[in-house]
Protein backbone atom coordinates (compact mmCIF):
# COMPACT_ATOMS: atom_id res chain seq x y z
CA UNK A 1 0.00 0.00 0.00
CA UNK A 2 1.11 3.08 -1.12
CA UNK A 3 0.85 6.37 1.50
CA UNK A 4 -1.70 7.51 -1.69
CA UNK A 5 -3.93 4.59 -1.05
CA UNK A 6 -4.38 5.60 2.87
CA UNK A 7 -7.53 6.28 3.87
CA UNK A 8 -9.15 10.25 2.83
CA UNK A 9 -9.60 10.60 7.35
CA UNK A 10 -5.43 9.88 7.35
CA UNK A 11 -4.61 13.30 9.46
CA UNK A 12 -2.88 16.25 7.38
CA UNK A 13 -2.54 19.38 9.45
CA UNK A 14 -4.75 21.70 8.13
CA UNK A 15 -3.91 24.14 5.32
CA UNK A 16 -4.16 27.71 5.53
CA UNK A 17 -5.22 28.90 2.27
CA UNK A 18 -8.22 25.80 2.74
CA UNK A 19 -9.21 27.01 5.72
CA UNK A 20 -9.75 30.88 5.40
CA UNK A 21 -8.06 34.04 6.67
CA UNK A 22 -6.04 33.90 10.55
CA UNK A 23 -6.97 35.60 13.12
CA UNK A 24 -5.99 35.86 16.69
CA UNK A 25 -8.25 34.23 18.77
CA UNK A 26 -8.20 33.87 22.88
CA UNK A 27 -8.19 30.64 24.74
CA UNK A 28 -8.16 29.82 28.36
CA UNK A 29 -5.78 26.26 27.52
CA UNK A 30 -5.27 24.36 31.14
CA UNK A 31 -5.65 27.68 33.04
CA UNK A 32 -3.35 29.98 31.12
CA UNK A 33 -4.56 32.39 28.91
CA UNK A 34 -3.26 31.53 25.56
CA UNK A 35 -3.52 33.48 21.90
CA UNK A 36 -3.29 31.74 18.63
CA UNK A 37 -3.16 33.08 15.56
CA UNK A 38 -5.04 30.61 12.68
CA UNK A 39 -8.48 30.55 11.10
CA UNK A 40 -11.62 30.60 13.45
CA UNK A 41 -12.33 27.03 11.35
CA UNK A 42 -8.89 25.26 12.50
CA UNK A 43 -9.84 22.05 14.51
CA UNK A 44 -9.28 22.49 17.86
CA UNK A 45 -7.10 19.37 18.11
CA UNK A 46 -4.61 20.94 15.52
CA UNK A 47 -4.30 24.47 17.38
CA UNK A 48 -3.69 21.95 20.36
CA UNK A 49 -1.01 20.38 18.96
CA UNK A 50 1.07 22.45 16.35
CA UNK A 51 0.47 26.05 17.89
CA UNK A 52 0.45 25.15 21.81
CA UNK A 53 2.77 22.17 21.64
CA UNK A 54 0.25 19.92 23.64
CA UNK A 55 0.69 16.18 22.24
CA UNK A 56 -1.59 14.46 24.76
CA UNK A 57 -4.76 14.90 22.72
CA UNK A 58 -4.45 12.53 19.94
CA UNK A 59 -5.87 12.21 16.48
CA UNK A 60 -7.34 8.85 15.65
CA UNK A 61 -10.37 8.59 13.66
CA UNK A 62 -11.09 12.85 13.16
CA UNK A 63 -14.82 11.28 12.92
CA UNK A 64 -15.48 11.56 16.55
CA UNK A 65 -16.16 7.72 16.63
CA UNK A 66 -12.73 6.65 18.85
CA UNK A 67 -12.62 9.64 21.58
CA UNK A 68 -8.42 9.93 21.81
CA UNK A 69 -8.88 13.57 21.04
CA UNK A 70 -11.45 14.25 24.07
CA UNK A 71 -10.38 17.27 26.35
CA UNK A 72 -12.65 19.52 28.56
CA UNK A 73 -14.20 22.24 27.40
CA UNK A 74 -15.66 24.58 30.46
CA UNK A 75 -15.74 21.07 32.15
CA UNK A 76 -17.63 19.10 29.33
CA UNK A 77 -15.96 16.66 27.37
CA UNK A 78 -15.73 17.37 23.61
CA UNK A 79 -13.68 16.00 20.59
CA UNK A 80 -11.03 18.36 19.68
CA UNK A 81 -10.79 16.74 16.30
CA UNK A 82 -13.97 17.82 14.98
CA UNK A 83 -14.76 21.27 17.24
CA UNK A 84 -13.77 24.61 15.41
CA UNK A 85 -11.48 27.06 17.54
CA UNK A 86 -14.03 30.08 17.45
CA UNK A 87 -16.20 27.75 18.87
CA UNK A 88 -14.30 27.85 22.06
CA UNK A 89 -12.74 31.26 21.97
CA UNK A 90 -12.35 32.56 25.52
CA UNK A 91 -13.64 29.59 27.43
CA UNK A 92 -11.57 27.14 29.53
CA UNK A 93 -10.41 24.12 28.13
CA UNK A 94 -8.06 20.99 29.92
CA UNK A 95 -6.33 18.73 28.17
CA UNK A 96 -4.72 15.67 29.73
CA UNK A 97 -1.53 17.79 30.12
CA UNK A 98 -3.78 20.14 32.67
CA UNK A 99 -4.99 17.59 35.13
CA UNK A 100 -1.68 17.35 37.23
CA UNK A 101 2.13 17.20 37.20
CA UNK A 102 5.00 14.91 37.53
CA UNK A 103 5.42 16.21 40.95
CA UNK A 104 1.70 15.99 41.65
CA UNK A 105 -0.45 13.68 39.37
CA UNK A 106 -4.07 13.74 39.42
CA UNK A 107 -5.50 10.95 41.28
CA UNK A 108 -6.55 9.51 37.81
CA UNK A 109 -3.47 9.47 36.44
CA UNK A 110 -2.45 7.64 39.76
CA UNK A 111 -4.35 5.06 39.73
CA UNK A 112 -3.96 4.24 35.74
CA UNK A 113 -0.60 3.94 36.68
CA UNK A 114 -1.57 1.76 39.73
CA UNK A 115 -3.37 -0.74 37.54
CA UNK A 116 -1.44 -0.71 34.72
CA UNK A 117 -4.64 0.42 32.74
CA UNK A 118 -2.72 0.86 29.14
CA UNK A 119 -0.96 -0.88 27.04
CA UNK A 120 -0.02 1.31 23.86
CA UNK A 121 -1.54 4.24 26.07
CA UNK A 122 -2.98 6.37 22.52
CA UNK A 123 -6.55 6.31 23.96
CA UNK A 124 -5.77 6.79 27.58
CA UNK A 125 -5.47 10.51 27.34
CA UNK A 126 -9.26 11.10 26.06
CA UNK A 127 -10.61 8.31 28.56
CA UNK A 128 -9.19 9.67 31.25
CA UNK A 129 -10.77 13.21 30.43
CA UNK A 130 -13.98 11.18 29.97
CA UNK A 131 -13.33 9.87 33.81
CA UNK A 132 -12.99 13.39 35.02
CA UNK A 133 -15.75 14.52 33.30
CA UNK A 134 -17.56 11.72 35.02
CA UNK A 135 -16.02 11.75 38.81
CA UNK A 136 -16.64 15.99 38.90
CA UNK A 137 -20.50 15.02 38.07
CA UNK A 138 -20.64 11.68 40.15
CA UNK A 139 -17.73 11.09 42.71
CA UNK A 140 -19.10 7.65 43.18
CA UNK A 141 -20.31 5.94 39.94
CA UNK A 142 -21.06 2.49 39.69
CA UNK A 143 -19.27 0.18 37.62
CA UNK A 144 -22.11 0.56 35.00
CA UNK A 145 -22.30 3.89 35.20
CA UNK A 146 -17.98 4.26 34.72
CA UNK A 147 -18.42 1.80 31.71
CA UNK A 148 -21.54 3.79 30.34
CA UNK A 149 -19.72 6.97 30.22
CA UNK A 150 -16.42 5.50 28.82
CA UNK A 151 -18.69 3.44 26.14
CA UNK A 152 -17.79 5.97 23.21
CA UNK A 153 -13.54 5.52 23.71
CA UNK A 154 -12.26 2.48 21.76
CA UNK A 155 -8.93 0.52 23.41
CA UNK A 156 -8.02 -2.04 21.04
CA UNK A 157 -5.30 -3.42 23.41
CA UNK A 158 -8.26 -4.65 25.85
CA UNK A 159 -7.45 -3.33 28.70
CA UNK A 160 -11.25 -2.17 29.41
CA UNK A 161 -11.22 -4.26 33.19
CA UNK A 162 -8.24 -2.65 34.11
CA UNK A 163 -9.82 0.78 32.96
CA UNK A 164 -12.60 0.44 35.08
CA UNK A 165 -10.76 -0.71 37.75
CA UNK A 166 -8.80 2.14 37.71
CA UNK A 167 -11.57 5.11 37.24
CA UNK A 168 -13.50 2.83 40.01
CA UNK A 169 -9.95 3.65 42.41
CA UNK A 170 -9.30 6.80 41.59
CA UNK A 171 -13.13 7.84 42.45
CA UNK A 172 -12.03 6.07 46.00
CA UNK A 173 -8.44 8.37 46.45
CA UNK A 174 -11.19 11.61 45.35
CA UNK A 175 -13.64 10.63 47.95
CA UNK A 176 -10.60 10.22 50.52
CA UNK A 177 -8.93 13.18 49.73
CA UNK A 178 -12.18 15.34 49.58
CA UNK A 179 -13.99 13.51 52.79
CA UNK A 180 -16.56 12.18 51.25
CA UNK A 181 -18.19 9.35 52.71
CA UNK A 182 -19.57 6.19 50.43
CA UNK A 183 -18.00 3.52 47.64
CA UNK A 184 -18.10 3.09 44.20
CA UNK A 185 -20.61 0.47 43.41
């Protein structure tokens, strides 16, 4: 197979002249105000990556079918493959790189390391966005519930038990931290 024959969804980065005239637009990009200058039509996932330098967010499908480009957008989850960047001018958006630090990892991050919840790791970054998404709206989901809101993030390496496991943990190490009293289900 020739790199012609690839698939017409194989990522390009986008080109100018095909997308219409720059412009500077504001973002709020994991708490730090942030200007880019590009077209207003730019996915949000390419201004994430080339202009801010944030590789955590990850292409995969750009059909919003696989979820490895999910970050938060004023706390909801959204694809950053598909979702212009006027869309989100000015609002506050967390990628994967946002949620903690080397020196202080969010308890998600934690406890995927904890249960070894990856294998090749390219969809962790947009499931665990999807889990905090999920533990700031319900600190103590069930199993069911964990699964129903990860059910749109593909992991071909199946390592789905070890996934749940893990968002199921990390809801615990919230609950501790926070004082909150009752167990995932």
């Amino acid at each position: 197979m020739t790199l012609a024959a690839l698939p017409s969804v194989w990522h390009t980065p986008p080109n100018d002249e095909a997308m219409g005239e720059r412009m500077a637009i504001d973002l709020v990009v994991n708490g730090q105000a942030r200007s880019v200058s590009v077209a207003d039509t730019t996915p949000l996932l390419d201004v994430l990556r080339t202009q801010l330098d944030l590789k955590g967010s990850r292409y995969g499908c750009g059909l919003e079918q696989c979820g490895s480009c999910m970050v938060l957008v004023d706390g909801t989850p959204v694809y950053a493959c598909s979702r212009e960047v006027g869309t989100v001018a000015g609002r506050s958006i967390t990628t994967i790189e946002g949620l903690g630090t080397a020196a202080k990892p969010h308890p998600l991050q934690l406890a995927f390391l904890d249960e070894q919840a990856g294998q090749c790791g390219y969809c962790l970054s947009g499931i665990i966005i999807e889990a905090k998404a999920l533990l700031d709206r319900n600190p103590s989901p069930s199993r069911a519930e964990i699964a129903t809101a990860l059910d749109n993030h593909l992991c071909r390496c199946g390592a789905q038990p070890r996934i749940l496991r893990a968002v199921e943990k990390a809801a615990a190490m919230i609950r501790a931290t926070s004082g909150m009293k009752g167990a995932a289900q």
